[in-house]
N, C-alpha and C. Protein backbone atom coordinates (compact mmCIF):
# COMPACT_ATOMS: atom_id res chain seq x y z
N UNK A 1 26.04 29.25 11.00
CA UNK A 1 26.81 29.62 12.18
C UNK A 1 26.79 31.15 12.33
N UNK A 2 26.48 31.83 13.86
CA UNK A 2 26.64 33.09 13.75
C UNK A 2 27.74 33.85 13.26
N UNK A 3 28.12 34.88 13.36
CA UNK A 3 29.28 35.91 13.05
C UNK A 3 29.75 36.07 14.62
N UNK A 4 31.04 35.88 14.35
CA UNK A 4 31.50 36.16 15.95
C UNK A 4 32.21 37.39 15.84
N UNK A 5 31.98 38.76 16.71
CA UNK A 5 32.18 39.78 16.54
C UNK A 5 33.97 39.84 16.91
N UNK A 6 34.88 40.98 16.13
CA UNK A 6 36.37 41.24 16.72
C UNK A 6 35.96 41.94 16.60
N UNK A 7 37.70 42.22 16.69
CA UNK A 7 38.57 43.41 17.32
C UNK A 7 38.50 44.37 15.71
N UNK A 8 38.77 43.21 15.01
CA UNK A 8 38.96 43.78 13.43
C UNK A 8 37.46 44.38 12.94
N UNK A 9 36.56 43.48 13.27
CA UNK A 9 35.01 44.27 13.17
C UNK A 9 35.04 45.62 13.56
N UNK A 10 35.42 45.77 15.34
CA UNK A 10 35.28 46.94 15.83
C UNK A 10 35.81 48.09 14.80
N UNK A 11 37.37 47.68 14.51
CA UNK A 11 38.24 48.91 13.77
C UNK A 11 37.76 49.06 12.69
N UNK A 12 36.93 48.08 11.86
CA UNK A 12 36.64 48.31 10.55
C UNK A 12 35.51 49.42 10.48
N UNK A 13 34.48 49.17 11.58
CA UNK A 13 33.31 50.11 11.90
C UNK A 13 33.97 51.26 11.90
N UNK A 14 34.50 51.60 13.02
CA UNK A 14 35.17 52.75 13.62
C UNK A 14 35.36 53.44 12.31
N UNK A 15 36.44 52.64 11.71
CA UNK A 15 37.05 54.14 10.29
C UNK A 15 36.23 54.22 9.71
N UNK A 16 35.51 53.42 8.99
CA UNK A 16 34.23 53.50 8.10
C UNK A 16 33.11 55.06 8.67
N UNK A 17 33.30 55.24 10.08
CA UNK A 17 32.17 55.75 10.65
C UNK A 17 33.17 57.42 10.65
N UNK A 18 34.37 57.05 10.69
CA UNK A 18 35.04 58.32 10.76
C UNK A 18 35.67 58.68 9.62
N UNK A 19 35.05 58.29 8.70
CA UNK A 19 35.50 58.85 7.04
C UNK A 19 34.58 58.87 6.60
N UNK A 20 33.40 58.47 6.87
CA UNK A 20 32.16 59.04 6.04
C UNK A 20 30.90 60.11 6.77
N UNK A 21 31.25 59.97 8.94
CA UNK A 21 30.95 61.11 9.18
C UNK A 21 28.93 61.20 9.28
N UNK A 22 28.32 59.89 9.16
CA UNK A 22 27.23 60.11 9.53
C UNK A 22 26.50 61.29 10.37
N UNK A 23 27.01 61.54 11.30
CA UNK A 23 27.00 62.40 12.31
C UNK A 23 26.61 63.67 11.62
N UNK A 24 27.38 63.56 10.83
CA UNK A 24 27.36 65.54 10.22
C UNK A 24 25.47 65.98 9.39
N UNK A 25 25.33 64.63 9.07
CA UNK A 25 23.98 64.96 8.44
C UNK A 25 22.37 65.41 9.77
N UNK A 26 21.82 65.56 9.29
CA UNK A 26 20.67 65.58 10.27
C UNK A 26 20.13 64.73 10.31
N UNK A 27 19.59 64.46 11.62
CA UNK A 27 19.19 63.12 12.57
C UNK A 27 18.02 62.95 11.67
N UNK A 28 17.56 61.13 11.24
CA UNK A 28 16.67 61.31 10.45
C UNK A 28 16.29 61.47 8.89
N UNK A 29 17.34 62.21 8.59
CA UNK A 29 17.30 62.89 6.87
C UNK A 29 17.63 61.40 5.80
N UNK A 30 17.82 61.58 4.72
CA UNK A 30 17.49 60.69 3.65
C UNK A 30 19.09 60.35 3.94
N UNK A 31 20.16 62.18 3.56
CA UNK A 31 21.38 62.02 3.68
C UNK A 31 21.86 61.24 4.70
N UNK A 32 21.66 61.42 5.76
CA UNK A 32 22.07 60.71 7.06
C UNK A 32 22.12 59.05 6.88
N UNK A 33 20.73 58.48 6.30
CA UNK A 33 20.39 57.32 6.42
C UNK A 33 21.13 56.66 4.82
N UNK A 34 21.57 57.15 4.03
CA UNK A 34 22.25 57.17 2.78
C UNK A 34 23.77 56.53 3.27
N UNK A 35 24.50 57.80 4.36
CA UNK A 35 25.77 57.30 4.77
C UNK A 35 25.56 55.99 5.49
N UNK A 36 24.62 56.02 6.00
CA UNK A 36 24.81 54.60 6.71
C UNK A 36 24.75 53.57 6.14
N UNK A 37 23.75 53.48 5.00
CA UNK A 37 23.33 52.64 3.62
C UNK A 37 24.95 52.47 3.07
N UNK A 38 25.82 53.49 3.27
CA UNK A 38 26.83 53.30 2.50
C UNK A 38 28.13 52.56 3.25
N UNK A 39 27.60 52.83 4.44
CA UNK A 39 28.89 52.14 5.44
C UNK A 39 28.64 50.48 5.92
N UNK A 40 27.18 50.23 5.53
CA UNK A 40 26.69 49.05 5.52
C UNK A 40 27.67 48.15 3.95
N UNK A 41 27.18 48.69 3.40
CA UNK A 41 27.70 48.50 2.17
C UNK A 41 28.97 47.76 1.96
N UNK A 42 29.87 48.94 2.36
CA UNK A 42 31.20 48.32 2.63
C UNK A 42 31.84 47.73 3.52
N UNK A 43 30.87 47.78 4.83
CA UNK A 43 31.37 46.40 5.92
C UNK A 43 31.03 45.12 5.57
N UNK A 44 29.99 45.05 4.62
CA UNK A 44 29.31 43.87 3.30
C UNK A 44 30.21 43.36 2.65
N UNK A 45 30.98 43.85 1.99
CA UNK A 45 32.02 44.05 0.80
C UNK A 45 33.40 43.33 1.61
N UNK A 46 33.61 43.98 2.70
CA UNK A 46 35.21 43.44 3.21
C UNK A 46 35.20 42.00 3.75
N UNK A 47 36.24 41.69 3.67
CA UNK A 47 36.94 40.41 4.02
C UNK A 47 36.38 39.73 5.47
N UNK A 48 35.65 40.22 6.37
CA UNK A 48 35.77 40.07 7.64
C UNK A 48 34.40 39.22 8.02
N UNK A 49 33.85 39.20 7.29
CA UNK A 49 32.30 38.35 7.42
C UNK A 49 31.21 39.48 7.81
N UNK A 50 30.67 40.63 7.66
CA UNK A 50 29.73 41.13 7.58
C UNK A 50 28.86 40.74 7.32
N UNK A 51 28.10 40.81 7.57
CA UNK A 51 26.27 40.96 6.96
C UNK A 51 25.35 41.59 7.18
N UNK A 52 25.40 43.05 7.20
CA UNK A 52 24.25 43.80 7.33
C UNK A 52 23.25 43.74 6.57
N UNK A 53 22.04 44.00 6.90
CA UNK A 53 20.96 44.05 5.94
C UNK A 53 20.84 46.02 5.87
């Protein structure tokens, strides 16, 4: 069965994206693609049904 996207998805992204700040690295870079590796990670990890690859 797919993942049906919320509200709680949305907010979970959101802080994840505003405490670790992808943005700040350069477009491209290892660092950049690392935070995201890492925010994948823990939307993986939480309660909410994630599944990023």
């Amino acid at each position: 069965m797919p993942m049906q996207w919320t509200k709680e998805h949305d907010d979970l992204l959101v802080k994840e994206v505003l405490a670790l700040d992808p943005y700040s690295s350069p477009k491209g870079s290892t660092e950049r693609n690392n935070v995201w590796d890492s925010i994948a990670g823990h939307l993986n990890q939480s309660r909410t049904g994630f599944n990023l690859c």
